[in-house]
N, C-alpha and C. Protein backbone atom coordinates (compact mmCIF):
# COMPACT_ATOMS: atom_id res chain seq x y z
N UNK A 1 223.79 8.18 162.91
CA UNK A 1 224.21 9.57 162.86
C UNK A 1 223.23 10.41 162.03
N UNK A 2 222.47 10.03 161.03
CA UNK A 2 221.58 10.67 160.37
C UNK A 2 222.31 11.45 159.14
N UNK A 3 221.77 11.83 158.27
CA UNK A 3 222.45 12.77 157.05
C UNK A 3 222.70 14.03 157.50
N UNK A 4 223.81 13.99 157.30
CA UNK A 4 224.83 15.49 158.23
C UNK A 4 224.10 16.67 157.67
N UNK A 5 223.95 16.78 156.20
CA UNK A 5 223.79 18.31 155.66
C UNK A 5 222.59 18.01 155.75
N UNK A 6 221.37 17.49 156.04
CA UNK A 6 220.06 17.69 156.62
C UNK A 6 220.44 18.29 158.27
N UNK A 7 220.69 17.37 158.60
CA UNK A 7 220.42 18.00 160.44
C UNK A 7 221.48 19.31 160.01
N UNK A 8 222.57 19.68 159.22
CA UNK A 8 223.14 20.88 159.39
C UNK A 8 222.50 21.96 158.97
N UNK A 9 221.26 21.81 157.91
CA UNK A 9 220.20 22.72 157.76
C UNK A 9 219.06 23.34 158.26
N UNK A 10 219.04 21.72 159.13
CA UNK A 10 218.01 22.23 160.27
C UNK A 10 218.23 22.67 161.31
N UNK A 11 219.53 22.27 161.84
CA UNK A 11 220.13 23.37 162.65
C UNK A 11 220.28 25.02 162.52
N UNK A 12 220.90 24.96 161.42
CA UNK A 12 221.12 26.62 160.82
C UNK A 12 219.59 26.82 160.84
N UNK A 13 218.20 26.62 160.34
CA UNK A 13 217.18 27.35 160.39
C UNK A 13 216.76 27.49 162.53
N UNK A 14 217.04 26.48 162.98
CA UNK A 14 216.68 26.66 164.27
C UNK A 14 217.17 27.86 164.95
N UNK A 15 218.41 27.67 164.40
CA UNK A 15 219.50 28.76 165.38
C UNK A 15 218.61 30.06 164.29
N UNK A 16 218.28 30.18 163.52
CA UNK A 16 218.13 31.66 162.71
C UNK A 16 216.47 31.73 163.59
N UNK A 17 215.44 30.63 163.58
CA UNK A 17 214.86 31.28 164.17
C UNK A 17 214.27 31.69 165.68
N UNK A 18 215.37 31.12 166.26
CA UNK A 18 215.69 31.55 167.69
C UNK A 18 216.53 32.34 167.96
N UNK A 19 216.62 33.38 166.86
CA UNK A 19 217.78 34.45 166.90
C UNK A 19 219.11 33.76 167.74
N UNK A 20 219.58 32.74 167.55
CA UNK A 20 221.04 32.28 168.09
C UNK A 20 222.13 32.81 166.67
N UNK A 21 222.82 32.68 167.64
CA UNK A 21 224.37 32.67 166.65
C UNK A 21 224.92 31.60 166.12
N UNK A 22 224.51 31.43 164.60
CA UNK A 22 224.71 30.08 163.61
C UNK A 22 226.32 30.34 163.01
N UNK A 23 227.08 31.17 163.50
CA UNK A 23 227.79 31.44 162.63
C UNK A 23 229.03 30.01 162.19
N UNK A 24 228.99 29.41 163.27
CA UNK A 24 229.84 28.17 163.25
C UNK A 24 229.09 27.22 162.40
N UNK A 25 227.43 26.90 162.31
CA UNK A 25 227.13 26.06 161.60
C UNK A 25 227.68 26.37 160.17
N UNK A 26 227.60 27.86 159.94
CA UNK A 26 227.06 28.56 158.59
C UNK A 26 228.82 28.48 158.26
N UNK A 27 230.00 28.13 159.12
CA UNK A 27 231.31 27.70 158.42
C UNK A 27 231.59 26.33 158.08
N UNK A 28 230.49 25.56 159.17
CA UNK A 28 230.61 24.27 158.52
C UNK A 28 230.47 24.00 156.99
N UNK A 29 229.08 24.77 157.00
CA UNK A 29 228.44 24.27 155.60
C UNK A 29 229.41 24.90 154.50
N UNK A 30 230.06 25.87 154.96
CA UNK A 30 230.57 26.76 153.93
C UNK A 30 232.03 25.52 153.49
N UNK A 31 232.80 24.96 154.63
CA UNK A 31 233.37 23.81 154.45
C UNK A 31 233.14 22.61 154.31
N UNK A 32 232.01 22.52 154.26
CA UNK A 32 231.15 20.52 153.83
C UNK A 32 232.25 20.40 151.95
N UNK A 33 232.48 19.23 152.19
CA UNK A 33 232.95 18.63 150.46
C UNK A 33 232.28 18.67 149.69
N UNK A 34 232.29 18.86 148.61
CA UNK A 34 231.02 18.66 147.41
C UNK A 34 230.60 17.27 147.62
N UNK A 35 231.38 16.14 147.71
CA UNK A 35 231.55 14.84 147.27
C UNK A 35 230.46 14.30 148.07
N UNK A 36 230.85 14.66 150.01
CA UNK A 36 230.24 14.95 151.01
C UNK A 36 228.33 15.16 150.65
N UNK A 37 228.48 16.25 150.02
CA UNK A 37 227.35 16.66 149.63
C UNK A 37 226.18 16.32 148.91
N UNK A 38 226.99 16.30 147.75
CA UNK A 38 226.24 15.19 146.73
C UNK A 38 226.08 13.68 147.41
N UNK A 39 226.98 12.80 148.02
CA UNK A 39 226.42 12.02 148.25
C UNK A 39 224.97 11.39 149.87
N UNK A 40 225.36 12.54 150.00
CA UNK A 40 223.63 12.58 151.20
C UNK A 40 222.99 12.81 150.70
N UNK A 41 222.63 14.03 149.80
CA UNK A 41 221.49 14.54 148.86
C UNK A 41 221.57 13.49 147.33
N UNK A 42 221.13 12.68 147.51
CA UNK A 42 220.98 11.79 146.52
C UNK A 42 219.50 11.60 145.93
N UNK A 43 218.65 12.04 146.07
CA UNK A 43 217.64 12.41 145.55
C UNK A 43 216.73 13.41 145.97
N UNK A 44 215.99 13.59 145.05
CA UNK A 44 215.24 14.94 144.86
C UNK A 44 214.58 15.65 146.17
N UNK A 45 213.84 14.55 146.80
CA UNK A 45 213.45 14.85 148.28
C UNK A 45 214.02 15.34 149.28
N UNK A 46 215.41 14.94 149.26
CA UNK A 46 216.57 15.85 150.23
C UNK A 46 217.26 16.54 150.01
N UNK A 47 217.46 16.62 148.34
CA UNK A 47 217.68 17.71 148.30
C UNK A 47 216.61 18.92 148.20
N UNK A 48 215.52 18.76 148.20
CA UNK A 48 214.53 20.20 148.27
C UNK A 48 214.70 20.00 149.85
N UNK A 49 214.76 19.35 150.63
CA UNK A 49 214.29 19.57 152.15
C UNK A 49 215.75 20.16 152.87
N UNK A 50 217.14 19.90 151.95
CA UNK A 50 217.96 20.84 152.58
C UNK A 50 217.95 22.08 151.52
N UNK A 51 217.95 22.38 151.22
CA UNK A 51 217.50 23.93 150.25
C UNK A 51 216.56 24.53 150.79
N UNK A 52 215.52 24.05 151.07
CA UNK A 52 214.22 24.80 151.69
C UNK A 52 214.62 25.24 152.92
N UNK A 53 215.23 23.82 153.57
CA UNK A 53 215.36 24.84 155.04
C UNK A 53 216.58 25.77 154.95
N UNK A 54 217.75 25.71 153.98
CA UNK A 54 218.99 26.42 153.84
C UNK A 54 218.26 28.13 153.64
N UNK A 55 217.49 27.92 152.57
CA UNK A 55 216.72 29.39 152.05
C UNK A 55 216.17 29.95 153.23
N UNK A 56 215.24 29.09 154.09
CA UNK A 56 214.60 29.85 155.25
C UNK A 56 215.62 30.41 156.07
N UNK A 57 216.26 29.25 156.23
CA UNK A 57 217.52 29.92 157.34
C UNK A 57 218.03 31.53 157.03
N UNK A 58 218.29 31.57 155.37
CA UNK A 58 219.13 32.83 155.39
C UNK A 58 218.15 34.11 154.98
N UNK A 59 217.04 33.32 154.52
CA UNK A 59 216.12 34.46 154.58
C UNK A 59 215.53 35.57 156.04
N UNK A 60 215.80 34.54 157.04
CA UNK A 60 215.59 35.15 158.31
C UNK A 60 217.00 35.52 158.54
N UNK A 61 218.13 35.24 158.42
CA UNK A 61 219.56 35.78 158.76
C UNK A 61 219.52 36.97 157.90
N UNK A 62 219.43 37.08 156.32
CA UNK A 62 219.82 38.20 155.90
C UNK A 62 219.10 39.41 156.25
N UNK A 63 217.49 38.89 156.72
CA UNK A 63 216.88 39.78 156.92
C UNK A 63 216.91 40.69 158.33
N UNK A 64 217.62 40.20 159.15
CA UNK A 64 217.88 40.63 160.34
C UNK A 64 219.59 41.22 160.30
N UNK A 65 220.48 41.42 158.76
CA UNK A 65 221.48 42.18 158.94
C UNK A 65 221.11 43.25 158.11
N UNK A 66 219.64 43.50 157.05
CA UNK A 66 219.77 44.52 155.63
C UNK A 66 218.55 44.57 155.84
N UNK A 67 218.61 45.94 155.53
CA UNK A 67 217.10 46.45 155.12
C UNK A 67 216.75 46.67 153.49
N UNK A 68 218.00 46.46 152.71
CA UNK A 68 217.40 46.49 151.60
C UNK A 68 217.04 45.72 151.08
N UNK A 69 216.02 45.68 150.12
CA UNK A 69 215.07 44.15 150.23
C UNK A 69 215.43 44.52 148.11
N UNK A 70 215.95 45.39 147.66
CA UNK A 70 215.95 45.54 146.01
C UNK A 70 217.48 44.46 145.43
N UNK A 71 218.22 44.18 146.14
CA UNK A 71 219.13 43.62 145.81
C UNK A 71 219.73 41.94 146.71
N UNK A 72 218.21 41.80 147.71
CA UNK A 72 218.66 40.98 148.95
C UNK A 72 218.98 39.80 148.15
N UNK A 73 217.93 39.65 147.03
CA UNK A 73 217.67 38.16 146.48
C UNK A 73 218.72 37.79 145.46
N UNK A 74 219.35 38.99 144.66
CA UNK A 74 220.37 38.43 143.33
C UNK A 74 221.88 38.82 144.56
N UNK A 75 221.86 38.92 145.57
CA UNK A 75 223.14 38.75 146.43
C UNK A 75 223.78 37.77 147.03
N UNK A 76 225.21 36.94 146.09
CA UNK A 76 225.41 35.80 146.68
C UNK A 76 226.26 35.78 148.09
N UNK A 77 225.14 35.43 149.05
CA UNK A 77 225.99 35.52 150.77
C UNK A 77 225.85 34.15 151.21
N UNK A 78 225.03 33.05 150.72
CA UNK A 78 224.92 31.81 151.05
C UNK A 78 225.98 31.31 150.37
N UNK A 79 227.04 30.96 151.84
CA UNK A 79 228.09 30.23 151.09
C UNK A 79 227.55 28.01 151.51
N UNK A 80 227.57 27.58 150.35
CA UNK A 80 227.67 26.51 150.65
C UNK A 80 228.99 25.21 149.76
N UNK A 81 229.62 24.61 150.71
CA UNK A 81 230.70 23.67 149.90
C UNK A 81 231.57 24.81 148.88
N UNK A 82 231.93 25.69 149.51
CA UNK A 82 233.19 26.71 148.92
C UNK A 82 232.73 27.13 147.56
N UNK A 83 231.08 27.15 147.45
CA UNK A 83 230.81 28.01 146.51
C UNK A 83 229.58 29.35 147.21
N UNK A 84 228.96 30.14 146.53
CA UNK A 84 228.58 31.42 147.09
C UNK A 84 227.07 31.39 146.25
N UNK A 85 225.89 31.52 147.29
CA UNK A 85 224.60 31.46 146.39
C UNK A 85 224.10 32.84 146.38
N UNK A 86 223.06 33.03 145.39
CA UNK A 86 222.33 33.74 146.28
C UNK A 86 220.53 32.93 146.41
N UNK A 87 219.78 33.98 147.02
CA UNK A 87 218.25 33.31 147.03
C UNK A 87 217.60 33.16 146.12
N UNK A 88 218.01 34.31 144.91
CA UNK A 88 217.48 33.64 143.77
C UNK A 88 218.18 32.20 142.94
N UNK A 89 219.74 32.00 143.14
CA UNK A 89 219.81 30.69 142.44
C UNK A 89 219.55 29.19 143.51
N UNK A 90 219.01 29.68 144.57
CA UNK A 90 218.54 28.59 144.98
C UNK A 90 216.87 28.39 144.89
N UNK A 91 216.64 29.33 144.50
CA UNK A 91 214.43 29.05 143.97
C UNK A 91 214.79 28.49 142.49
N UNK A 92 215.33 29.59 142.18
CA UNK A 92 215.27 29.38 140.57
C UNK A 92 216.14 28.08 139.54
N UNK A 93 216.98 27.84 139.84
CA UNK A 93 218.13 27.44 139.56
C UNK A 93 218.18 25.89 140.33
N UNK A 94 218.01 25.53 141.11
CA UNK A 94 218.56 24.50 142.48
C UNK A 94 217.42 24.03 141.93
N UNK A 95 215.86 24.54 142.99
CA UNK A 95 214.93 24.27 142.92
C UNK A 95 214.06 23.90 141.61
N UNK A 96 214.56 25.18 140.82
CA UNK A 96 214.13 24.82 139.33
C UNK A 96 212.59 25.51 139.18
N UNK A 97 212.22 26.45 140.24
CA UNK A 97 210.44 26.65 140.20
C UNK A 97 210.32 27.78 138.97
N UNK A 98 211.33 28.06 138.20
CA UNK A 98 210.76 28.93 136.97
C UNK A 98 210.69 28.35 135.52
N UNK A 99 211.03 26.97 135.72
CA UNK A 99 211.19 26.08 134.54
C UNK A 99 210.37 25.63 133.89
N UNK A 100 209.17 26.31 133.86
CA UNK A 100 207.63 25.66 133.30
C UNK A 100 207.88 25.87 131.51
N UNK A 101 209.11 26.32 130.82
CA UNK A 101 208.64 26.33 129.86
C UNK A 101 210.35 25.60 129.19
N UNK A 102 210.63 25.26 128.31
CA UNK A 102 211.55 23.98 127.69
C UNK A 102 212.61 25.77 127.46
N UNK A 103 212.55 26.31 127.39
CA UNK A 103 213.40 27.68 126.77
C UNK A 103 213.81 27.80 127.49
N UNK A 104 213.83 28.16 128.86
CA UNK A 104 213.87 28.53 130.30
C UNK A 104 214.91 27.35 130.89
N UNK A 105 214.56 26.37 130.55
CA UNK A 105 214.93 24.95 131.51
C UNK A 105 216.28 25.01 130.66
N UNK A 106 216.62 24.93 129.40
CA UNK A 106 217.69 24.84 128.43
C UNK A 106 218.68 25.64 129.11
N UNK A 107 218.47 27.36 128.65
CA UNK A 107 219.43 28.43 129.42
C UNK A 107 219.43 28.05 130.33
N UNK A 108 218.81 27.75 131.61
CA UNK A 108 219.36 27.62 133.03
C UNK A 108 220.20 26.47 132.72
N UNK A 109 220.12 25.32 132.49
CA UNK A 109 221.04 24.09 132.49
C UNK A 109 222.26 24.47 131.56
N UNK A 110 222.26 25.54 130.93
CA UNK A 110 223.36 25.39 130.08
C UNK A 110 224.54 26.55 130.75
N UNK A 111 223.71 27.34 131.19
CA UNK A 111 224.68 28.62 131.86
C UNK A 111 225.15 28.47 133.13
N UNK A 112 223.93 27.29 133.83
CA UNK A 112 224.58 27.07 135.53
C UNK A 112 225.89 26.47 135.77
N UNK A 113 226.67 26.69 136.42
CA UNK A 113 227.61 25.95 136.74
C UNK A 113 227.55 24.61 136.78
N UNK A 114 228.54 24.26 136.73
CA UNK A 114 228.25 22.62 137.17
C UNK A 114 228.44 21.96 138.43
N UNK A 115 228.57 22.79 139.57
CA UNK A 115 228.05 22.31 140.68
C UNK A 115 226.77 22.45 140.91
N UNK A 116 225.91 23.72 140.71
CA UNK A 116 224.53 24.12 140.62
C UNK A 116 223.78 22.68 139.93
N UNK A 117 224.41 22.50 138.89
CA UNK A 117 223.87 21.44 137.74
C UNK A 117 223.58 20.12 138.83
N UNK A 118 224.95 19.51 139.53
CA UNK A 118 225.01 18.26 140.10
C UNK A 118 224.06 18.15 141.32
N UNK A 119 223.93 20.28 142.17
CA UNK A 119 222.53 19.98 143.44
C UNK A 119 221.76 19.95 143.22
N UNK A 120 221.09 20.32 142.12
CA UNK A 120 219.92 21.03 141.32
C UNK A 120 218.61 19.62 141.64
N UNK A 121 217.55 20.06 141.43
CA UNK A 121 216.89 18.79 141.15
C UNK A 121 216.57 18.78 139.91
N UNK A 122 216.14 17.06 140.29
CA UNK A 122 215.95 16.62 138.28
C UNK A 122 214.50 17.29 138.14
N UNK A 123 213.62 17.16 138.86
CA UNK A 123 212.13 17.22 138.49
C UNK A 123 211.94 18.28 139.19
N UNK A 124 211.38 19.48 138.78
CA UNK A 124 210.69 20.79 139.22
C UNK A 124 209.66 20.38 140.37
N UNK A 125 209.13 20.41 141.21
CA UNK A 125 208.14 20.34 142.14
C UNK A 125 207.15 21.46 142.73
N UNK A 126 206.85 21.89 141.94
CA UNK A 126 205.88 23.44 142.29
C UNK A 126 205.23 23.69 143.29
N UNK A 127 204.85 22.56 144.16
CA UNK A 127 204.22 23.03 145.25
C UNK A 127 205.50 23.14 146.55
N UNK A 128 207.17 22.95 146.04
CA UNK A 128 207.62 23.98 146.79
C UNK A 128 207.67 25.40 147.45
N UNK A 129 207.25 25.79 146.54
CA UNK A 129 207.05 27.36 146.19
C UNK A 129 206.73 28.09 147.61
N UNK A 130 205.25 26.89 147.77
CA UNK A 130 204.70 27.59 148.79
C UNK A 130 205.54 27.46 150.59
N UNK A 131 206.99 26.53 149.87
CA UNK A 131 207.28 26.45 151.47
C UNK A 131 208.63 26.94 151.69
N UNK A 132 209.21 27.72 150.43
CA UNK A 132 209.69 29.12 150.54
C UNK A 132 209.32 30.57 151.21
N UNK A 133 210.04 30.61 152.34
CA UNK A 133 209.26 32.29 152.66
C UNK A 133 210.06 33.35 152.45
N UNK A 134 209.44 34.41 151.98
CA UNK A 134 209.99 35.52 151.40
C UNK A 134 209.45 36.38 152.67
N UNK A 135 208.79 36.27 153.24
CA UNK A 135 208.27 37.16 154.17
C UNK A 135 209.09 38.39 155.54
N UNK A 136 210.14 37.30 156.36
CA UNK A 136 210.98 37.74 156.66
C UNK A 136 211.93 38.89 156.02
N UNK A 137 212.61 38.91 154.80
CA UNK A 137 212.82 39.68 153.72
C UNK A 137 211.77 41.19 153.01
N UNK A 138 210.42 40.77 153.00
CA UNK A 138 210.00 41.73 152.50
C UNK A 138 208.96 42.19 153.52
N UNK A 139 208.81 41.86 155.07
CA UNK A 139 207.76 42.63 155.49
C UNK A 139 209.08 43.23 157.38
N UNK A 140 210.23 41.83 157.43
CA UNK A 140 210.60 42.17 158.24
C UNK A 140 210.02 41.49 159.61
N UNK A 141 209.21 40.80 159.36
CA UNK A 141 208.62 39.53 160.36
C UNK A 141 209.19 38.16 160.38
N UNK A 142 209.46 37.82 161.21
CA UNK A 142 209.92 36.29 161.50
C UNK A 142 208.53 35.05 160.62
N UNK A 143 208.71 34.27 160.30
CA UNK A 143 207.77 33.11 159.15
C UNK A 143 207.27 32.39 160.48
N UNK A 144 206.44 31.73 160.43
CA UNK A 144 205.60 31.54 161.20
C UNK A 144 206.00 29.69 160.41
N UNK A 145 206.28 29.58 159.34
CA UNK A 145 206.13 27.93 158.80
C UNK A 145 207.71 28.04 158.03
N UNK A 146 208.65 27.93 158.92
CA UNK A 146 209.88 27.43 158.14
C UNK A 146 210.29 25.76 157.99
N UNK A 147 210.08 25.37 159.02
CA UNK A 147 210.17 23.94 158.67
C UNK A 147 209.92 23.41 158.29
N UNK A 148 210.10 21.84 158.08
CA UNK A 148 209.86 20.98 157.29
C UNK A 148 209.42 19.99 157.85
């Protein structure tokens, strides 16, 4: 059967960038278990590879319902496992790509929730960064490299 919340991420980015209607995936995920969750994403690798594609997905979804691009990113509309993200706590926070300094890494681990805490990865990986696209969002073009 393969790991459900991978193929359910890569689904949701397919359907977003074939302009289909994800809206049924996007209730699955919103109903996946934590327990569910956590235990497919069991290490760091799957969990950046469902985050990455989760982010692309809604970066091309949100960007095809809002034109405002000043509030797109601190807006939590990514619902996943009956909690509510937005794009910044999944770069920042999940991903961890602003953690280069021990001050930074502390406050985030201490203020995140503790579901954030349990998806989060352990080890920062910086050359995610580059397979985040913001582009969709700030120019209004479909990404040319969402997958994985």
């Amino acid at each position: 059967m393969g790991n459900f919340p991978i193929l359910l991420s890569e689904s949701i980015l397919l359907h977003a960038e074939t302009s289909k209607d994800s809206s049924s995936l996007r209730r699955e995920l919103y109903f996946i278990k934590t327990e569910k969750l956590e235990s497919y994403l069991d290490t760091d690798e799957l969990k950046s590879v469902f985050w990455i594609n989760i982010y692309n997905a809604y970066a091309i979804i949100i960007s095809k319902e809002t034109t405002e691009t000043e509030t797109v990113f601190k807006s939590k509309r990514i619902k996943v496992g009956h909690n509510a993200f937005s794009l910044d706590d999944i770069e920042f926070k999940i991903l961890r790509l602003n953690n280069r300094n021990l001050l930074r890494r502390f406050l985030d681990r201490s203020f995140c929730s503790f579901y954030i805490r349990k998806l989060a990865l352990e080890k920062a990986d910086y050359s995610l960064k580059t397979m985040l696209d913001r582009t969709p969002l700030i120019s209004g073009n479909l990404p040319n490299n969402c997958t994985m």
